[in-house]
Protein backbone atom coordinates (compact mmCIF):
# COMPACT_ATOMS: atom_id res chain seq x y z
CA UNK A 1 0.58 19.66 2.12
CA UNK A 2 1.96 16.16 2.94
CA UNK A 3 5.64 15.59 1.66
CA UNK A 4 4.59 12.11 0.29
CA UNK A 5 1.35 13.29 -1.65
CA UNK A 6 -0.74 11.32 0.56
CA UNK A 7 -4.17 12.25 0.72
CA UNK A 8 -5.35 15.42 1.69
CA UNK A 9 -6.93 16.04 4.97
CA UNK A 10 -9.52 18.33 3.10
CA UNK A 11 -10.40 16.12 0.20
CA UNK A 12 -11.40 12.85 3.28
CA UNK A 13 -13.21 15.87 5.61
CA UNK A 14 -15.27 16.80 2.33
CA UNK A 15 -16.19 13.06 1.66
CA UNK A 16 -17.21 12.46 5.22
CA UNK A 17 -19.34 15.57 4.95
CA UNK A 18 -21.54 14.60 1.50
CA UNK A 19 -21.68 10.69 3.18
CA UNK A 20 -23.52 12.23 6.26
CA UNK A 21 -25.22 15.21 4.18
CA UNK A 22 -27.04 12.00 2.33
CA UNK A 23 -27.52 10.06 5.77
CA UNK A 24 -29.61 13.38 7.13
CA UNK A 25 -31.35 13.59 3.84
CA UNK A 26 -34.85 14.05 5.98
CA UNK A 27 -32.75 16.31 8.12
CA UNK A 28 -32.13 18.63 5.17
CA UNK A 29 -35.73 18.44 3.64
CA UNK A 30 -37.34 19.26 6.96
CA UNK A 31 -34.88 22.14 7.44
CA UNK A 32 -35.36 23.49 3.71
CA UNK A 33 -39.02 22.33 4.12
CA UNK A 34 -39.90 23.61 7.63
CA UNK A 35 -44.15 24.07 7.01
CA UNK A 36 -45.91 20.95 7.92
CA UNK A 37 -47.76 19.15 4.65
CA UNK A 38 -50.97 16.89 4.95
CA UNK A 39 -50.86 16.09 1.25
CA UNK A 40 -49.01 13.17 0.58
CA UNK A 41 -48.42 14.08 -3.01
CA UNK A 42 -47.36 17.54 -2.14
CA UNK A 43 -45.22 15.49 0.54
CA UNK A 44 -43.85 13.37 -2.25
CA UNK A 45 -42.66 16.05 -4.65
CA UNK A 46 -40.83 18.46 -1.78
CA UNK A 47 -39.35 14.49 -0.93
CA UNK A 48 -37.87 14.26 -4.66
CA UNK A 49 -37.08 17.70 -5.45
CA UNK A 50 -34.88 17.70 -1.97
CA UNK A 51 -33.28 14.55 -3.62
CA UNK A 52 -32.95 16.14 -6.57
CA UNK A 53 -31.19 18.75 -4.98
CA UNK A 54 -28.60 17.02 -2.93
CA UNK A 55 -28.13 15.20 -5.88
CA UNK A 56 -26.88 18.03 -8.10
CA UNK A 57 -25.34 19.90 -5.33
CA UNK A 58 -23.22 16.89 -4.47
CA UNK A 59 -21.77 16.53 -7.90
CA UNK A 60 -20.94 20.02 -7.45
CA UNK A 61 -19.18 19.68 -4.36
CA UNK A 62 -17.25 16.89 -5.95
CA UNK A 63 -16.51 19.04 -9.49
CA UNK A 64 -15.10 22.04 -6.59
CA UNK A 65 -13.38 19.22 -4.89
CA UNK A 66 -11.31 18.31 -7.83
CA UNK A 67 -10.74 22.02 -8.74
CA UNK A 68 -9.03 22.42 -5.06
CA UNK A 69 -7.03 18.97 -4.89
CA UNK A 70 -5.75 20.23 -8.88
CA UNK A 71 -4.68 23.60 -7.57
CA UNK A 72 -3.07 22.20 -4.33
CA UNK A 73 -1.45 19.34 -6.56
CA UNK A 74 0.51 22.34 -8.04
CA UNK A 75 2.59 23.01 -4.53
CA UNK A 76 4.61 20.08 -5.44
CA UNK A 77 7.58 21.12 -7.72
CA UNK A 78 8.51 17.83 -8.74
CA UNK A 79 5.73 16.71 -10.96
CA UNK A 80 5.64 13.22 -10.22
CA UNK A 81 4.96 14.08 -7.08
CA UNK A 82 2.18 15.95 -7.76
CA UNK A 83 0.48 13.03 -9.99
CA UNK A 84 1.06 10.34 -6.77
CA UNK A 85 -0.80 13.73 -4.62
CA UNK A 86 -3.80 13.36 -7.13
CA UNK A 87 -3.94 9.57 -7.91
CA UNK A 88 -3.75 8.87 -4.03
CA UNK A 89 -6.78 11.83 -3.13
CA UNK A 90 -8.84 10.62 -6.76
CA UNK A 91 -8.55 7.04 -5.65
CA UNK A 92 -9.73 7.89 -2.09
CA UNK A 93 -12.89 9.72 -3.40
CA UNK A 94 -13.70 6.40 -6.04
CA UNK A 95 -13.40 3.88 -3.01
CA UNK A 96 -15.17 6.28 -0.34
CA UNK A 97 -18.04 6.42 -2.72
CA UNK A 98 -17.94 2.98 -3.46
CA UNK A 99 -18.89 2.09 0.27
CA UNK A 100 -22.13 5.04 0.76
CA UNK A 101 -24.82 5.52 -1.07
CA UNK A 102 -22.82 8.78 -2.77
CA UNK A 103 -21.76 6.13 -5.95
CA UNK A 104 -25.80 5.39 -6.86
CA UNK A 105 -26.34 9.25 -6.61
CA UNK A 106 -23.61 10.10 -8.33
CA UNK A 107 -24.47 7.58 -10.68
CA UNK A 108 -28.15 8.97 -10.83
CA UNK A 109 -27.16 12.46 -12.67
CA UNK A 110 -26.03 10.57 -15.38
CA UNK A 111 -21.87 10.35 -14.45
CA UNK A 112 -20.31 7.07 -13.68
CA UNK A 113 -18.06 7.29 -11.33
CA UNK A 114 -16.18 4.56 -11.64
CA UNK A 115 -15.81 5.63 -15.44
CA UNK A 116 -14.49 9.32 -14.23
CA UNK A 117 -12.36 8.85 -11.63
CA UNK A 118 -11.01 5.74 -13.29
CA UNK A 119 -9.79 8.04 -16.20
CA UNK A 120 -8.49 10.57 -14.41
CA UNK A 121 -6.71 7.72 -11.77
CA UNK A 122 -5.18 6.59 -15.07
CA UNK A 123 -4.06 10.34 -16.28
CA UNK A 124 -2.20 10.61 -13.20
CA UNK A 125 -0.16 7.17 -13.62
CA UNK A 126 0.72 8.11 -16.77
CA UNK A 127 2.31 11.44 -15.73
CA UNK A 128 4.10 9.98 -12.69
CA UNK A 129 5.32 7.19 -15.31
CA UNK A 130 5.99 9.77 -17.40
CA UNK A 131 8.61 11.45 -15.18
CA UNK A 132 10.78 8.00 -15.06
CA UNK A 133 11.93 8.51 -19.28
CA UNK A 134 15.06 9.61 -18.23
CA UNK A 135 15.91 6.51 -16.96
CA UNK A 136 13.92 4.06 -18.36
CA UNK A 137 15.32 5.44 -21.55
CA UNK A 138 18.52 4.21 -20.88
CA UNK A 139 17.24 0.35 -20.32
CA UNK A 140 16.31 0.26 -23.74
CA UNK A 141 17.72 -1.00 -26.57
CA UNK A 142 17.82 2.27 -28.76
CA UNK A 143 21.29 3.42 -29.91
CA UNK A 144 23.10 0.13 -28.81
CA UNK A 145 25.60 -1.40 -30.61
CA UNK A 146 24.61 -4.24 -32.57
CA UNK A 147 26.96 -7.41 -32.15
CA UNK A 148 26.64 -11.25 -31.57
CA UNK A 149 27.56 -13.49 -28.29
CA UNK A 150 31.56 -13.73 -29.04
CA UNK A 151 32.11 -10.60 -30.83
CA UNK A 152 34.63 -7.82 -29.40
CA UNK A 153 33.44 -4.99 -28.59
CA UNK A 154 35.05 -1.84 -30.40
CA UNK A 155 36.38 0.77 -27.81
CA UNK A 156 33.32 2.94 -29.54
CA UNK A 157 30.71 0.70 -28.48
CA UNK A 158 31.91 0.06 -25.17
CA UNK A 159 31.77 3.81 -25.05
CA UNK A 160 28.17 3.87 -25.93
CA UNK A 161 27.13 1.40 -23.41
CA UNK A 162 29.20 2.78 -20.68
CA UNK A 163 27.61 6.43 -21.24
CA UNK A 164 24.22 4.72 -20.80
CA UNK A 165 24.87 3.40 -17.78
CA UNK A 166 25.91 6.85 -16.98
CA UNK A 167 22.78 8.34 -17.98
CA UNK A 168 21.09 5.49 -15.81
CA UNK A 169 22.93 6.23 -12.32
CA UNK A 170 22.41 10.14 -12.82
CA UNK A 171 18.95 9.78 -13.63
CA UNK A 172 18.18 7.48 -10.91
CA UNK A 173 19.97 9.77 -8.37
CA UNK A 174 18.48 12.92 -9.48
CA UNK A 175 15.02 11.35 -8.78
CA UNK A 176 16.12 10.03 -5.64
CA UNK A 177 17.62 13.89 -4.84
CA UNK A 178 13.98 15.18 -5.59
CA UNK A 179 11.95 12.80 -4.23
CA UNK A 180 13.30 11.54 -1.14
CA UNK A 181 11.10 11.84 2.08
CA UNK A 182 13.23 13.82 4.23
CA UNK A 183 15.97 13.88 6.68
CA UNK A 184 14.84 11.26 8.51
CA UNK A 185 16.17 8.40 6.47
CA UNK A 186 19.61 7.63 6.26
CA UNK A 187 21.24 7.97 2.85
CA UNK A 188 22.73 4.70 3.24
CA UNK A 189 19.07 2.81 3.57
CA UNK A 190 17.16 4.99 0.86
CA UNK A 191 19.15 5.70 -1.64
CA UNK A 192 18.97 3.06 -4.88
CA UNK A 193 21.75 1.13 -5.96
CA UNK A 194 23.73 2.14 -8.81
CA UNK A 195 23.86 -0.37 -11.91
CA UNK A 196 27.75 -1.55 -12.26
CA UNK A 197 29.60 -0.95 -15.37
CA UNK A 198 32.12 -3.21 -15.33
């Protein structure tokens, strides 16, 4: 598993394998079909079930295929990083389709992709964005002192805004802590900067 949540190496090998199972389509009915036909209708049917088939056994490749990249999203410890792992390997499989023929066939057993994958694309952004609360939290106006250009603050209030900022620079650097790359980067060049409280 990548540290980054890029996309897996088994999730692009399975898409390259259903593009060129569909390219070898005659391939795959003369191997299932191996008896010469002279009818053409006979010829015709065998042609159309074999679609049929790939058909349905590619959306069942794909259905196992998010099954695996699910379970191997649950490596990750930190969440977040899980959600980029399956946004990143869900978006792959929506634009891979996009350029073969696997979107109309897809598309032909009555699922649209675009729909699917766009929901569960979305699912995943909303769990990653999910994991920033703790901070964003603290940019929000909620609990602040209310008071007009001029006023004084009250030692109290300055309090309350200082302890926010607080909350801000620990929950920025606890993300940072858990999501950093690795030991390559300095801590100088990747770590954010801390909001002032002056």
């Amino acid at each position: 598993m990548s540290k980054d949540g890029t996309v897996h190496e088994f999730n692009s090998n399975t898409i390259l394998f259903l593009q060129q199972l569909l390219s070898f389509a005659d391939v795959v009915r003369s191997i299932l079909y191996p008896h010469d036909v002279d009818n053409d209708t006979v010829t015709m049917e065998v042609s159309s079930s074999v679609q049929v088939d790939v058909q349905h056994d590619t959306g069942k490749v794909l259905e196992h295929l998010q099954y695996n990249l699910q379970s191997k999203a649950k490596v990750y410890e930190d969440h977040a990083l899980g959600a980029i792992f399956l946004l990143n390997n869900y978006n792959y499989i929506l634009k891979s389709m996009k350029k073969s023929s696997l979107f109309e066939v897809v598309k032909t057993r009555g699922r649209d992709p675009e729909v699917e994958y766009g929901e569960l694309i979305e699912q995943q952004k909303q769990a990653y964005q999910h994991s920033w609360l703790k901070v964003t939290e603290c940019l929000t106006e909620k609990n602040l002192p209310t008071f007009k250009p001029g006023d004084k603050l009250k030692e109290k209030d300055c309090q309350v805004i200082k302890d926010k900022f607080k909350s801000f620079n620990e929950g920025l650097e606890e993300l940072y802590k858990l999501r950093r790359r690795g030991p390559s980067q300095t801590e100088s060049s990747a770590r954010p900067s801390k909001l002032k409280n002056n």
